[in-house]
Protein backbone atom coordinates (compact mmCIF):
# COMPACT_ATOMS: atom_id res chain seq x y z
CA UNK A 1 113.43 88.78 152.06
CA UNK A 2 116.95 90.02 153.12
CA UNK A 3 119.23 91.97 149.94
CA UNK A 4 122.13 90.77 151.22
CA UNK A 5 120.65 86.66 150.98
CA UNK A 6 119.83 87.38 147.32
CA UNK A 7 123.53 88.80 147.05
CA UNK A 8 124.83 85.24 148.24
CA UNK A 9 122.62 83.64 146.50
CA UNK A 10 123.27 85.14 143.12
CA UNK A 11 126.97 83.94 144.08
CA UNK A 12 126.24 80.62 145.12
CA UNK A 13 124.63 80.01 142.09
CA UNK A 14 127.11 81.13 139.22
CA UNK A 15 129.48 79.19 141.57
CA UNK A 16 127.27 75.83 141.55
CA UNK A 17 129.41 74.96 145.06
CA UNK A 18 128.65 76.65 148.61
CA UNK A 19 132.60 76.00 149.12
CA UNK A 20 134.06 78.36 146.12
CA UNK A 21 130.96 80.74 147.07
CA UNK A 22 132.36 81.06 150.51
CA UNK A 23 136.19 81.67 149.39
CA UNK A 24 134.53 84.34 146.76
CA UNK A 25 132.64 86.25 149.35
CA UNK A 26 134.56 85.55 152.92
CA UNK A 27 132.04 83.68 154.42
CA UNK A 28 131.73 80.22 156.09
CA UNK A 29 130.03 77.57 154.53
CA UNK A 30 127.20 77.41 157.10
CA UNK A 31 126.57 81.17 157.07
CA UNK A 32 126.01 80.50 153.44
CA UNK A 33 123.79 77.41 154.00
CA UNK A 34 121.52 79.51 156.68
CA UNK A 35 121.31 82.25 153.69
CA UNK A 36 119.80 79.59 151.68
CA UNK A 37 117.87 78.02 154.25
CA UNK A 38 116.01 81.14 154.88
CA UNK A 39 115.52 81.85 151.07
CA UNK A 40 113.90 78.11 150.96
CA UNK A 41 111.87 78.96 154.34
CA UNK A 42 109.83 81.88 152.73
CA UNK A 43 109.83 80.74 149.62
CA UNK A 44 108.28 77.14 150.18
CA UNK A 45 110.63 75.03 147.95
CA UNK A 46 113.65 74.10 147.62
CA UNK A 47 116.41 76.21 145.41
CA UNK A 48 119.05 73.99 144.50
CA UNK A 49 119.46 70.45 144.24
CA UNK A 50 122.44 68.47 144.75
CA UNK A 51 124.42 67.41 141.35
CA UNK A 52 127.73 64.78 142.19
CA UNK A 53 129.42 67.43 144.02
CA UNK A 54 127.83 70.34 143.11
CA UNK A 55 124.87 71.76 143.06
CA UNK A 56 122.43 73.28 140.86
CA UNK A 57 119.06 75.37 140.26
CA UNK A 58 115.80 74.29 140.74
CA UNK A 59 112.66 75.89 138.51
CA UNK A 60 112.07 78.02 141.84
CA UNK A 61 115.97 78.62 141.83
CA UNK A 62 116.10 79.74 138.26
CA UNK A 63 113.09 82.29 138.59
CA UNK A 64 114.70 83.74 141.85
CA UNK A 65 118.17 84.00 140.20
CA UNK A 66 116.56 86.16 137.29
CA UNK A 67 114.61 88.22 139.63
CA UNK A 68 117.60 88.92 141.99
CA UNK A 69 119.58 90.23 139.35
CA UNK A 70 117.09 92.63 138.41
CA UNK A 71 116.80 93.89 141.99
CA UNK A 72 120.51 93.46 142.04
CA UNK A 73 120.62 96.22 139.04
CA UNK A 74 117.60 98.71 140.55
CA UNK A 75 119.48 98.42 143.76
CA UNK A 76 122.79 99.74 141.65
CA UNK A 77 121.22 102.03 139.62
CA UNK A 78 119.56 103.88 142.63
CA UNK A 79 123.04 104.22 144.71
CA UNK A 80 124.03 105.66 141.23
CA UNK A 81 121.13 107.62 140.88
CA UNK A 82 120.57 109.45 144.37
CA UNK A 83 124.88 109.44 144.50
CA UNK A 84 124.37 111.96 141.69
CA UNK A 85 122.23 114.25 143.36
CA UNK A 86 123.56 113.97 146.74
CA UNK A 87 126.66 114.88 145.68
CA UNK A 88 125.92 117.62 143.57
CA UNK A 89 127.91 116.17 140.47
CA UNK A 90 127.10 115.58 136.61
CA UNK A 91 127.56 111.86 136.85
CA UNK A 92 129.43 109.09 135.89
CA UNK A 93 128.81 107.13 131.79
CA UNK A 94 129.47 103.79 131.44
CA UNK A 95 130.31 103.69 127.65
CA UNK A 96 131.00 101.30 125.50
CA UNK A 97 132.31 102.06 121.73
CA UNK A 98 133.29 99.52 118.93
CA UNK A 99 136.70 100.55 118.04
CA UNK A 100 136.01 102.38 114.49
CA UNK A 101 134.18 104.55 116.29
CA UNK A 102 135.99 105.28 119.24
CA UNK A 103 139.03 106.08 116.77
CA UNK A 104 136.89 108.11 114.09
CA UNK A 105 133.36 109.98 115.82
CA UNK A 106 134.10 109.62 119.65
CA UNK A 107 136.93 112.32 120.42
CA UNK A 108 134.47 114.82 118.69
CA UNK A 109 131.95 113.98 120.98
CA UNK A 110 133.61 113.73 124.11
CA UNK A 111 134.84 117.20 123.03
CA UNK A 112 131.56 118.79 123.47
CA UNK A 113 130.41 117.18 126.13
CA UNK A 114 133.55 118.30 128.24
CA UNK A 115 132.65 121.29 126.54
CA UNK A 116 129.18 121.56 128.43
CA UNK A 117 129.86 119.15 131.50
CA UNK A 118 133.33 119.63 132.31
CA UNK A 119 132.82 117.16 136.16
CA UNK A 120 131.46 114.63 133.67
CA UNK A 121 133.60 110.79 134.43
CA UNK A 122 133.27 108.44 131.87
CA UNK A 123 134.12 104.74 131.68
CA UNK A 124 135.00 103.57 128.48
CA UNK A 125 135.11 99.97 127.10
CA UNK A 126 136.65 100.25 123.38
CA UNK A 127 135.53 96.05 122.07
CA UNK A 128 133.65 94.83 119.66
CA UNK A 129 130.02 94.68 119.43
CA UNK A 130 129.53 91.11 120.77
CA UNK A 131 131.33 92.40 124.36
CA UNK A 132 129.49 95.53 124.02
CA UNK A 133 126.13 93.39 123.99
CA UNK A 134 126.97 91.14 126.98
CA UNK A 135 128.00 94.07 128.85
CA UNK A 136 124.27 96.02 128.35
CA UNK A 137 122.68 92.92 128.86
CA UNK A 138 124.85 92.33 132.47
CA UNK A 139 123.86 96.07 133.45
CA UNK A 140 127.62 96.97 133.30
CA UNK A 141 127.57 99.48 130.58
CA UNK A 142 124.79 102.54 130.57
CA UNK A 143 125.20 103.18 126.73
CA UNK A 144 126.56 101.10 123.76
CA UNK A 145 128.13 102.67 120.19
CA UNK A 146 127.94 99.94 117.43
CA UNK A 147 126.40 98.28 115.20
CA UNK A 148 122.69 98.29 115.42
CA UNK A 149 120.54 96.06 118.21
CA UNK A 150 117.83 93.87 116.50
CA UNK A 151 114.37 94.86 118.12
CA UNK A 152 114.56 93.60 121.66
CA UNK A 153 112.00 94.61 124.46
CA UNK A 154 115.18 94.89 126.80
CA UNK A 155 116.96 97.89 124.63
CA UNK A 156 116.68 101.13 122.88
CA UNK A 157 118.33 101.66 120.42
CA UNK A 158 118.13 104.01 117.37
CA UNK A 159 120.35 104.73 114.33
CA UNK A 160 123.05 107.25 113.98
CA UNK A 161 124.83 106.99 110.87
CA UNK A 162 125.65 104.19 108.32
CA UNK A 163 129.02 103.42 107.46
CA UNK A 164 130.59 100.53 104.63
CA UNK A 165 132.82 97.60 105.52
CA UNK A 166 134.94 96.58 102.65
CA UNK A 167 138.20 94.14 101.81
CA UNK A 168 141.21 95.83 102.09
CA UNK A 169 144.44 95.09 101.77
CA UNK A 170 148.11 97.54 101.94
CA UNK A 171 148.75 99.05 98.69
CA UNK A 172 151.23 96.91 97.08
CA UNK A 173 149.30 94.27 98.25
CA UNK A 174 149.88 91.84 94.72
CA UNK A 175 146.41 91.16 94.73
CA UNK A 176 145.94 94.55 93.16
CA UNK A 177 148.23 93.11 89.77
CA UNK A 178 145.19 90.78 89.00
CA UNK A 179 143.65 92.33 86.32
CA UNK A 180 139.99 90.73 87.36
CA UNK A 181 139.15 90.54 91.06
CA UNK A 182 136.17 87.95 91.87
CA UNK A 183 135.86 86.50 95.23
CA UNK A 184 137.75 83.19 94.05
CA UNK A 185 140.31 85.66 93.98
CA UNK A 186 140.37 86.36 97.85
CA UNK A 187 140.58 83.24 98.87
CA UNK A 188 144.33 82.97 97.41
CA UNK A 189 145.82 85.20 100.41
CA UNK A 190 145.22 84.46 103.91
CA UNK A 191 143.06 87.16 106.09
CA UNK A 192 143.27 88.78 109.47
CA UNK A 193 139.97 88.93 110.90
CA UNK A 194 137.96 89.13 114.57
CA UNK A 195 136.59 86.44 115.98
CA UNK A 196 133.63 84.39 114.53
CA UNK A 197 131.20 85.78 117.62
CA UNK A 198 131.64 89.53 116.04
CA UNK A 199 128.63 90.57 113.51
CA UNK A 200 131.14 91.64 110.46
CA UNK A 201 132.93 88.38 110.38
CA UNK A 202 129.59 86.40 110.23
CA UNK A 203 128.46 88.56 107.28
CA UNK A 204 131.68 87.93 106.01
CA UNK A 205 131.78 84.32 106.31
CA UNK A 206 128.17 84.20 104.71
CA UNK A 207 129.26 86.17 102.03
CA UNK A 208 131.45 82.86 100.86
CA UNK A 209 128.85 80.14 102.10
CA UNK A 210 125.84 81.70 99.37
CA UNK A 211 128.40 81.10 96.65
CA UNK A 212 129.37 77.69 97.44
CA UNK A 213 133.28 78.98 98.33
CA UNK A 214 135.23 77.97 101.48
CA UNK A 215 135.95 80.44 103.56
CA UNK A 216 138.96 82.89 104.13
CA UNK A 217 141.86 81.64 105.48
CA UNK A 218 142.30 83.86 108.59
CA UNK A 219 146.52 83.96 109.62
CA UNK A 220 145.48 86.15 112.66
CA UNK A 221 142.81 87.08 114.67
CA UNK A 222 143.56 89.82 116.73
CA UNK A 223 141.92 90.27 120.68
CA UNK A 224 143.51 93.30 120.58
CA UNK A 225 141.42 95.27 117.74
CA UNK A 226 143.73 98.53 117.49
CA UNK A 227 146.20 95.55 115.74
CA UNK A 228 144.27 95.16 113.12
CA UNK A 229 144.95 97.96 110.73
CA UNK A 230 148.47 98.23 111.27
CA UNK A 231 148.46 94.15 110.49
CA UNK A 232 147.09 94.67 106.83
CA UNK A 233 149.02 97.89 106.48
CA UNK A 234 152.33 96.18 106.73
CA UNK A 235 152.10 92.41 105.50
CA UNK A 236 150.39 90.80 102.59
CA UNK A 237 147.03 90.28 105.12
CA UNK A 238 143.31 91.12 103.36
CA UNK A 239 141.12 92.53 105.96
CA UNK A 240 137.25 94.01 106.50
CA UNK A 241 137.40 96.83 107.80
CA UNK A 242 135.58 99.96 108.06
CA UNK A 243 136.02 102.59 104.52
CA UNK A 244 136.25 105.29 107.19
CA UNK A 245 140.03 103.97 107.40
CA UNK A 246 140.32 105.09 103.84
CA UNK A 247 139.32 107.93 104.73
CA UNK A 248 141.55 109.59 107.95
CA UNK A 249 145.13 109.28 106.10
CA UNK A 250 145.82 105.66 105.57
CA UNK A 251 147.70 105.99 102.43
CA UNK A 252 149.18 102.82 102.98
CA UNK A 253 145.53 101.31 102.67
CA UNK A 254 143.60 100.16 99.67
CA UNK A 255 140.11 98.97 99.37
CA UNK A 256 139.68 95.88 97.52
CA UNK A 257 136.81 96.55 95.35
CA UNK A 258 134.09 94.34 94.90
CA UNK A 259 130.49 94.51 95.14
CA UNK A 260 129.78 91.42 96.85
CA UNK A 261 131.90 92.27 99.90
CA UNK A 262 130.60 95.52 100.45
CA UNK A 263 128.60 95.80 103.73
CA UNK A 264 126.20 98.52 104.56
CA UNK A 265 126.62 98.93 108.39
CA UNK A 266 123.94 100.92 110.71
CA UNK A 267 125.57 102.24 113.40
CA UNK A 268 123.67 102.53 116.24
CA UNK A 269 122.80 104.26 120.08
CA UNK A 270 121.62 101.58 122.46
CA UNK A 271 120.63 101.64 125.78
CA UNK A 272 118.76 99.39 128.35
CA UNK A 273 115.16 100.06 128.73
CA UNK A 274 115.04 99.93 132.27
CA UNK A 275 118.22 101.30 133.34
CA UNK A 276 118.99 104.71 134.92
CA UNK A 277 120.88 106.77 133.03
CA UNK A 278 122.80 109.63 134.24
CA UNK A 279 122.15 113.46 133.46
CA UNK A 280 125.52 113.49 132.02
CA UNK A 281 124.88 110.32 130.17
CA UNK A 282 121.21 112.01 128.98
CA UNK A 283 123.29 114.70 128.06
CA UNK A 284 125.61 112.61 126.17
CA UNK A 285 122.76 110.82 124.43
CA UNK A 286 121.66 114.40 123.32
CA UNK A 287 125.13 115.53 122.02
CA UNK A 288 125.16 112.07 119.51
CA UNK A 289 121.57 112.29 117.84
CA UNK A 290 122.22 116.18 117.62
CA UNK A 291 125.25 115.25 115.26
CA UNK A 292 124.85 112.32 113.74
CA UNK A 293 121.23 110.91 114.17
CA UNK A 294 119.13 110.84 110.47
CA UNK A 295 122.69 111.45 108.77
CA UNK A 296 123.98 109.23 106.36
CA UNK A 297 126.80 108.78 106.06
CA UNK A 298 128.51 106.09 104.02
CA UNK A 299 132.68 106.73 104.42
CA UNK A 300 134.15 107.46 100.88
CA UNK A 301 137.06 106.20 99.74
């Protein structure tokens, strides 16, 4: 079975047409038909089947698509791998950080490791920990810094610190005139939160739905996360948002306190199972649980 006729076929399938395939990869349609014809030949069935004007998987088609990909990511991972040697070098990390702590742990650590790996590249993806998931899971990221992975056979992943994720709001916010704060009380100001797909806006959102209470009123939600603590710094905007804010001179900052919206967050190291990993990315794996793994460390106010 040819590599590159699992390459065209992994295309032709997210593509569902042999037409857009062909514009994506600069091929003719027929060279792409023969491709699949020769998949079909050794396989003994047929991999797609014909849907209006498209076409889609088969069973057989779906099974090969899964497996291709993994041979698609062992083939990557050893150009990677014996690149590395060849060439003499420390490597190359794919990282991926959530953006409290790319702003508050991850200078420190790429400190030291520049420190003791100074031909080290890295590759960093600052997003929050739903992109940071897909991104593992697509083999386009070597090692993820977030929130922690629920047991899954496909990841490691081990705690490094804890950290809290409170309401907050600027300091003359006027929700800090009430003299009782419940969370009726939140819902009189509008919010700027992530999106619904990130983990600390579902707890969030949960938070009001056990108690009955509709849920914030979100003004904005930011793609761009660094916008999100200058947003509740200067307008009347609540936010959740990590206490280590509170913590790094945001005077203008003020935690809303209030037991029910305080979220213990594991951080966490994650990693595919059955990736390769670099020795500069070991290395950087080494640098993180030497600081920070077994610490707690809940950010005070």
């Amino acid at each position: 079975m040819d590599f590159r006729d699992l390459k065209y076929f992994e295309v032709i399938a997210e593509e569902g047409h042999v037409g857009r395939a062909a514009e994506r990869l600069y091929k003719t349609q027929p060279a792409l038909t023969k491709c699949i014809d020769r998949l079909e030949e050794q396989l003994g069935a047929p991999l797609f089947e014909r849907v209006g004007r498209g076409i889609r998987l088969t069973a057989v088609g779906t099974a090969l698509l899964a497996r291709a990909r993994r041979i698609s990511l062992m083939m990557d991972d050893t150009a990677r791998e014996i690149g590395d040697y060849a060439n003499g070098r420390e490597g190359n990390i794919r990282l991926g950080c959530i953006p409290t702590l790319a702003e508050h742990i991850l200078p420190g650590i790429c400190e030291e490791l520049l420190a003791e790996a100074g031909k080290v590249t890295i590759d960093l993806r600052v997003s929050m920990n739903d992109v940071l998931l897909e991104g593992l899971k697509a083999g386009e990221l070597d090692i993820a810094l977030g929130p922690m992975i629920q047991t899954d056979d496909l990841f490691e992943t081990e705690e490094i610190m804890q950290d809290q994720m409170v309401v907050m709001a600027s300091a003359s916010h006027p929700i800090f005139s009430q003299k009782k704060i419940s969370l009726r009380t939140l819902l009189d100001y509008q919010w700027v939160l992530p999106a619904h797909s990130v983990a600390s806006r579902q707890w969030l959102d949960n938070v009001f739905d056990r108690h009955h209470l509709p849920r914030p009123a979100v003004q904005i939600t930011p793609t761009v996360l660094n916008m999100i603590m200058p947003l509740i710094e200067r307008s009347n905007l609540l936010g959740f948002a990590s206490k280590l804010n509170l913590s790094t001179g945001r005077g203008q900052l003020k935690e809303v306190v209030l037991k029910d919206t305080t979220m213990l967050r594991r951080m966490g190291l994650s990693y595919r199972r059955d990736t390769y990993l670099s020795p500069a990315a070991q290395r950087l794996i080494a640098i993180i649980r030497r600081n920070y793994r077994g610490k707690r460390q809940p950010a005070k106010a």
